[in-house]
N, C-alpha and C. Protein backbone atom coordinates (compact mmCIF):
# COMPACT_ATOMS: atom_id res chain seq x y z
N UNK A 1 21.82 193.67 254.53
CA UNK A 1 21.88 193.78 255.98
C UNK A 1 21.93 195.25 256.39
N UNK A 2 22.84 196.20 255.78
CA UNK A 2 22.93 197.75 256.03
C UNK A 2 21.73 198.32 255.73
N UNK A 3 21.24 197.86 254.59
CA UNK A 3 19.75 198.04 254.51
C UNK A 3 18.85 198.04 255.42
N UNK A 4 18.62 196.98 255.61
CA UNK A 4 17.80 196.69 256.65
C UNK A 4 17.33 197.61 257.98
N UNK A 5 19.33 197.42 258.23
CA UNK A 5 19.38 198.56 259.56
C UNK A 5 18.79 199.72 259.03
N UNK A 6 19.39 200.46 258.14
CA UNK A 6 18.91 202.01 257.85
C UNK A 6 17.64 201.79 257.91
N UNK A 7 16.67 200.95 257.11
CA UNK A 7 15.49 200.98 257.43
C UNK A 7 14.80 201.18 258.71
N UNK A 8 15.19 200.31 259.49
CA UNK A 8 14.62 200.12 260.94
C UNK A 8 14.98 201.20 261.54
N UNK A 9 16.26 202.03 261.25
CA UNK A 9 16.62 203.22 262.03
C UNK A 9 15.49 204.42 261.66
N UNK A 10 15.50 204.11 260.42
CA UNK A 10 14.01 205.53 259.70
C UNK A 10 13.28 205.07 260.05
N UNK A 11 12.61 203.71 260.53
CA UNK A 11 10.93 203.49 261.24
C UNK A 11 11.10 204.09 262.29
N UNK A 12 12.37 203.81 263.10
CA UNK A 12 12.35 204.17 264.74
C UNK A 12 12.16 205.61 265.18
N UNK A 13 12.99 206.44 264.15
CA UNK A 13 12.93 207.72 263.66
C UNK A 13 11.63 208.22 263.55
N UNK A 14 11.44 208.49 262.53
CA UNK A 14 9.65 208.65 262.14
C UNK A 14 8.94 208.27 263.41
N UNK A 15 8.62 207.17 263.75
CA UNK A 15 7.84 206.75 265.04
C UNK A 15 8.17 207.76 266.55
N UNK A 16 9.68 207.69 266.62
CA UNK A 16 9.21 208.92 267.64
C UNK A 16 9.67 210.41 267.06
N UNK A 17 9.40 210.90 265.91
CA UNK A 17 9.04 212.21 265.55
C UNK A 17 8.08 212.81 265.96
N UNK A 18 6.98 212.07 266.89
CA UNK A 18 5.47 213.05 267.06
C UNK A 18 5.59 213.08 268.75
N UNK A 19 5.38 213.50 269.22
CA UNK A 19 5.39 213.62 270.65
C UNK A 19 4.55 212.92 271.37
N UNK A 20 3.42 212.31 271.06
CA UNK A 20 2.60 211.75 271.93
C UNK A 20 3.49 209.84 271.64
N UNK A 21 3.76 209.78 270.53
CA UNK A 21 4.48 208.58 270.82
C UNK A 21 5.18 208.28 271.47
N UNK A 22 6.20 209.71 271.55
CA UNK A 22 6.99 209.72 272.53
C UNK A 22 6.57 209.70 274.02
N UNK A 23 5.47 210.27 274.47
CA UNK A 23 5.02 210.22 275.72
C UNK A 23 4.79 208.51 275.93
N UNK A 24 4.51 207.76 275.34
CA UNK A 24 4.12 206.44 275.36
C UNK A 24 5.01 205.66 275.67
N UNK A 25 6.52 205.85 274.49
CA UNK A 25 7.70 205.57 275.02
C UNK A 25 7.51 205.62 276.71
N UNK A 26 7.95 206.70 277.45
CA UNK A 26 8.03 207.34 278.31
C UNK A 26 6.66 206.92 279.67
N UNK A 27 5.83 206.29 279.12
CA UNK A 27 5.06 205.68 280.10
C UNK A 27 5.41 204.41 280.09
N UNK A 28 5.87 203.43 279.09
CA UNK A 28 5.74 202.17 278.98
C UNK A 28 7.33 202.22 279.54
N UNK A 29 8.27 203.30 279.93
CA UNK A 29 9.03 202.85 280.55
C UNK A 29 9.36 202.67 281.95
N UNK A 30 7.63 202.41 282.92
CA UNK A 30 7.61 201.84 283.87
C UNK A 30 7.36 200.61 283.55
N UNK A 31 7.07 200.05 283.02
CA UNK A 31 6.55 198.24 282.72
C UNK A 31 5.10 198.43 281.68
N UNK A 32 5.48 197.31 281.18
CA UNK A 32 3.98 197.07 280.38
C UNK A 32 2.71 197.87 281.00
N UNK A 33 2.02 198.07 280.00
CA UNK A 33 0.48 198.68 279.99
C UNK A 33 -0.73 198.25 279.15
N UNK A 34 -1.84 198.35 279.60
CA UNK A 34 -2.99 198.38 279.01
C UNK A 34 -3.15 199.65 277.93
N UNK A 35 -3.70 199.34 276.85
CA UNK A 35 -3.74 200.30 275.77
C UNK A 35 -4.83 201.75 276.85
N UNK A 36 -5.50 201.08 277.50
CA UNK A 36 -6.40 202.35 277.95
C UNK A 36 -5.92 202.89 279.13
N UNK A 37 -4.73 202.44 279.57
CA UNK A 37 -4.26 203.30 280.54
C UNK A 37 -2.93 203.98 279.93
N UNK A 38 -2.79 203.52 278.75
CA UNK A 38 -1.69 204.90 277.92
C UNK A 38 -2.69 205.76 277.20
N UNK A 39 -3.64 205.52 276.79
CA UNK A 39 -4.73 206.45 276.52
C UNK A 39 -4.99 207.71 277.59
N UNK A 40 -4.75 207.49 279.17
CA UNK A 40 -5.31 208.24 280.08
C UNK A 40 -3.98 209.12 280.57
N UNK A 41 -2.90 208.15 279.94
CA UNK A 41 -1.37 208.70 280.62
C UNK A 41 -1.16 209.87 279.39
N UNK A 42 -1.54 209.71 277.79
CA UNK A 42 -1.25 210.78 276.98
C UNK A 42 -2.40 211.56 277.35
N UNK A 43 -3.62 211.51 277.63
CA UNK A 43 -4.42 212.33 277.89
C UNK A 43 -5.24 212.47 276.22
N UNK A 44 -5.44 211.31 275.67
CA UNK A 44 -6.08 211.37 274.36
C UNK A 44 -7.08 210.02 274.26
N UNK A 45 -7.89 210.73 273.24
CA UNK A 45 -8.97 208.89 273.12
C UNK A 45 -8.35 207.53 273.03
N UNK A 46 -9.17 206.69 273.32
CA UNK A 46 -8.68 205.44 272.92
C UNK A 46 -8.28 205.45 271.52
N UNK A 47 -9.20 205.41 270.91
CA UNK A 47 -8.94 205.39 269.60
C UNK A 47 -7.46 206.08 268.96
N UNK A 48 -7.46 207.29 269.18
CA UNK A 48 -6.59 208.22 268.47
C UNK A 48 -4.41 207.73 269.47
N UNK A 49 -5.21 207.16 270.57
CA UNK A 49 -4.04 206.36 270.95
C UNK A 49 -3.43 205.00 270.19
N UNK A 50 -4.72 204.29 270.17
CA UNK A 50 -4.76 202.97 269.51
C UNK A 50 -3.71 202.84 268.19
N UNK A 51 -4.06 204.67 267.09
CA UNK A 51 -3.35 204.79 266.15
C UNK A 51 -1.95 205.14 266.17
N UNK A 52 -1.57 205.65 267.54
CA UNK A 52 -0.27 205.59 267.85
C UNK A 52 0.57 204.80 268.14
N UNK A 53 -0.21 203.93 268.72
CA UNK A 53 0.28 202.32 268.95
C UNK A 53 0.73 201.62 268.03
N UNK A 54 -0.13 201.47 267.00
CA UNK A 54 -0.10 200.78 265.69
C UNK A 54 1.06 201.13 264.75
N UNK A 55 1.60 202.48 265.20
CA UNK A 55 2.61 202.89 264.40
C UNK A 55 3.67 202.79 265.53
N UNK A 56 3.84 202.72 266.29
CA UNK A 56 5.12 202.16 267.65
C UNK A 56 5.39 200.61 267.32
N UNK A 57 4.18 199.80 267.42
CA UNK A 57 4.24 198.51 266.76
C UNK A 57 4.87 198.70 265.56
N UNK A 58 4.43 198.73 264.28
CA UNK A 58 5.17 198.55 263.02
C UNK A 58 6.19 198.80 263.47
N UNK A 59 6.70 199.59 263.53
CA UNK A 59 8.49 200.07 263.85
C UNK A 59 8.70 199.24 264.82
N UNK A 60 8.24 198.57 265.39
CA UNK A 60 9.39 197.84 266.08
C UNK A 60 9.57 198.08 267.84
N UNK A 61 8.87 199.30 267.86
CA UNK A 61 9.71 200.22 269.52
C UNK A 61 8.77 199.19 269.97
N UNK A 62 7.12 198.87 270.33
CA UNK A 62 6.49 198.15 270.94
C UNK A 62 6.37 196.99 270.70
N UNK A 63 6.04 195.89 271.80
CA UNK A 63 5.38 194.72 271.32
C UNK A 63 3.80 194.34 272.00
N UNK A 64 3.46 193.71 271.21
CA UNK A 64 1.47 194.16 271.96
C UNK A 64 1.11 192.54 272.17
N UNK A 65 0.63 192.05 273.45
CA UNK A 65 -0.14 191.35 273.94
C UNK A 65 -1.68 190.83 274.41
N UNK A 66 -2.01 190.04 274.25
CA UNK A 66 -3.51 190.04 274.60
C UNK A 66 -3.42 189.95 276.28
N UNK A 67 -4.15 191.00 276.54
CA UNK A 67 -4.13 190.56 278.20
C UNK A 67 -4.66 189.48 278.93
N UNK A 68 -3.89 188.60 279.70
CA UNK A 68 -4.45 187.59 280.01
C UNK A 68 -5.59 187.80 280.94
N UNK A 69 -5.56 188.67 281.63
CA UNK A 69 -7.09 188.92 282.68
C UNK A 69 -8.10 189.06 281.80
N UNK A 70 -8.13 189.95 280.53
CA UNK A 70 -9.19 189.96 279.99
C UNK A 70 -8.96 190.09 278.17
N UNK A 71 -9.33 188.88 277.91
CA UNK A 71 -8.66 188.37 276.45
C UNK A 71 -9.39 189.75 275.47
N UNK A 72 -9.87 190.50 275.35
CA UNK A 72 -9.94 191.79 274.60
C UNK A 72 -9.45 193.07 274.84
N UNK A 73 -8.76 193.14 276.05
CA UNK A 73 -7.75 194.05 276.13
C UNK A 73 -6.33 193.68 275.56
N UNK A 74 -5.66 194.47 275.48
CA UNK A 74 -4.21 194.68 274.58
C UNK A 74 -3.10 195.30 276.16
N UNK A 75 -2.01 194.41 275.45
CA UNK A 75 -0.99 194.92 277.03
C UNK A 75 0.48 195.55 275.76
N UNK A 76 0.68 196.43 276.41
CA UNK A 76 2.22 197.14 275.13
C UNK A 76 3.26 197.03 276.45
N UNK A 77 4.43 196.57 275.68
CA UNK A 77 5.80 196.55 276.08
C UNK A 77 7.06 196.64 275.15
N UNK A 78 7.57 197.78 276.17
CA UNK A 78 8.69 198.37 275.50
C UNK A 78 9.68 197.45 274.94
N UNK A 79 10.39 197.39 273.76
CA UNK A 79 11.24 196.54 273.10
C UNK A 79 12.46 197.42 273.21
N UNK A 80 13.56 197.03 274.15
CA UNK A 80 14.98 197.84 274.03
C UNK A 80 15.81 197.75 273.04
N UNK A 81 15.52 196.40 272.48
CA UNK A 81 16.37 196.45 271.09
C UNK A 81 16.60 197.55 270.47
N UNK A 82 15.96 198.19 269.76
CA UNK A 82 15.15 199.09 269.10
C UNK A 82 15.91 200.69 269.58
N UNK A 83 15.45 200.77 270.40
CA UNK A 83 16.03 201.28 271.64
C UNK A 83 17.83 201.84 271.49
N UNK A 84 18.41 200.23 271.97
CA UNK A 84 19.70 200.02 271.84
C UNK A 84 20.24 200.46 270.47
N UNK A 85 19.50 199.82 269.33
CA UNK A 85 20.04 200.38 267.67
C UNK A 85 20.23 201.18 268.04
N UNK A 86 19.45 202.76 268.26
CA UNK A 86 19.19 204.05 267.84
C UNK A 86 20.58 204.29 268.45
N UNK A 87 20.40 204.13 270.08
CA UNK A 87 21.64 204.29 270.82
C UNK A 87 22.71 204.05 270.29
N UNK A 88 23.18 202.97 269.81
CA UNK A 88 24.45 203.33 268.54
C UNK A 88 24.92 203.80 267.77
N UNK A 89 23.47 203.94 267.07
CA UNK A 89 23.89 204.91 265.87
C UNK A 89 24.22 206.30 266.37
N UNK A 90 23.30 206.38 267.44
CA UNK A 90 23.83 208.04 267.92
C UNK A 90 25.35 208.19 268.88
N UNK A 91 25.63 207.01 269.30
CA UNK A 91 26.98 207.23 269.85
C UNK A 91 28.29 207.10 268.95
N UNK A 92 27.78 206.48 267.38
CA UNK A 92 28.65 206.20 266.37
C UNK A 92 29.16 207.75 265.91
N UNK A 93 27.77 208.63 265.91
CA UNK A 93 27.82 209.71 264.95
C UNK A 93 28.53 210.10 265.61
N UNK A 94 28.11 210.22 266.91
CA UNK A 94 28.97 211.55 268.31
C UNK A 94 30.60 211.42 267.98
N UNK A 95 30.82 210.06 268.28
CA UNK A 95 31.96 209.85 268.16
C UNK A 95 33.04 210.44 267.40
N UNK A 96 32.28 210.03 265.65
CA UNK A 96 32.77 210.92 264.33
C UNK A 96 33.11 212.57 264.74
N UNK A 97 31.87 212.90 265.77
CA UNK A 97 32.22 214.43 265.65
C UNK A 97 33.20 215.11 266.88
N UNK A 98 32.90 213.85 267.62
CA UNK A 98 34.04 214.22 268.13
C UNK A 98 35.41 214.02 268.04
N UNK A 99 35.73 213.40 266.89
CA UNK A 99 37.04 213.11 266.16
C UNK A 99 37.47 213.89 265.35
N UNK A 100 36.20 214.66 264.93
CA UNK A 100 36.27 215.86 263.79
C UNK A 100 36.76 217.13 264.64
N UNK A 101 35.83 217.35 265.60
CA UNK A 101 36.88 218.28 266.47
C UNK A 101 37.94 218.50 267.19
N UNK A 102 38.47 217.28 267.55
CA UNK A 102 39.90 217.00 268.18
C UNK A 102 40.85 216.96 266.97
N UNK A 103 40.28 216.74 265.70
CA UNK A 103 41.24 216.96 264.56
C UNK A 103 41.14 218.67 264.13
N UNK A 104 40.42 219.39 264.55
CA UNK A 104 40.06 220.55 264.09
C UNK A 104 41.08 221.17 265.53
N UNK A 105 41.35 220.77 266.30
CA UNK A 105 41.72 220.89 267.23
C UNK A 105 43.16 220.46 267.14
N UNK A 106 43.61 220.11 267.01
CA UNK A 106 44.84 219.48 266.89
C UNK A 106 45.55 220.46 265.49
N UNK A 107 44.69 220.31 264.37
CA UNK A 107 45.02 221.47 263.30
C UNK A 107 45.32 222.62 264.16
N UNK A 108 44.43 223.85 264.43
CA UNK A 108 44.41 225.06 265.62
C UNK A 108 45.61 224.99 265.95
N UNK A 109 45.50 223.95 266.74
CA UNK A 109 47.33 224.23 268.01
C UNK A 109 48.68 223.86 266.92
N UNK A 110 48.29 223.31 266.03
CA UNK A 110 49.65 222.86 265.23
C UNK A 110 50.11 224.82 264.36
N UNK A 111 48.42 225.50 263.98
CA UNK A 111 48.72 226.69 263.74
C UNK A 111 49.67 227.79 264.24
N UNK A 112 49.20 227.80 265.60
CA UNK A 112 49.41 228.37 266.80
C UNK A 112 51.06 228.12 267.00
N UNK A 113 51.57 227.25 267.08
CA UNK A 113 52.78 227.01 267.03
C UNK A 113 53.95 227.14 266.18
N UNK A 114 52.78 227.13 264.54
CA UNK A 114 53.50 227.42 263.78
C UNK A 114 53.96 229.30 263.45
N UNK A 115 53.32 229.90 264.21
CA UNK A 115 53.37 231.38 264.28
C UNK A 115 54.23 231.61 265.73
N UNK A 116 54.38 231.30 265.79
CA UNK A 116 55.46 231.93 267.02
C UNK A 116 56.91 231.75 266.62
């Protein structure tokens, strides 16, 4: 199960390490889209979008639909799950460090007191 997670946390990772994925993130967080209008929102080919997609999919951040208006277009929507993980893990770490410094902190003033 810890597995797992760590895994999915390094896809989610990796996936938005490049910036144009991230721009995608960041468009699809007005509502679902057509693959060719995140193509026009990163300002890159279809194609070379398409491959960004494909790697947002695997990991998990997207989920991809056939559009119902026109059954050969593709519709992407943001998955918060995904999302939410990361968000934990990063409020888990914060947390740690901020425990580390209120103990680093708490050491300090116990110093401080002890010199006077």
């Amino acid at each position: 199960m810890i597995n797992a997670m760590v895994d999915d946390l390094a896809s989610t990772l990796t996936a938005l390490g490049d910036p144009t994925r991230r721009r995608v993130i960041e468009l699809l967080q007005g509502g679902p889209q057509r693959a060719s209008d995140l193509a026009d929102g990163t300002g890159m080919s279809r194609q070379a979008t398409s491959r960004h997609l494909k790697v947002l999919s695997a990991s998990g951040l997207v989920d991809v639909e056939l559009d119902e208006a026109d059954g050969r277009g593709r519709v992407y929507r943001l998955r918060s799950d995904r999302l939410a993980a990361l968000r934990a893990w990063l409020d888990q770490v914060q947390a740690g460090h901020a425990e580390q410094l209120a103990a680093f902190k708490r050491h300090a003033d116990g110093d401080r007191e002890g010199r006077r």
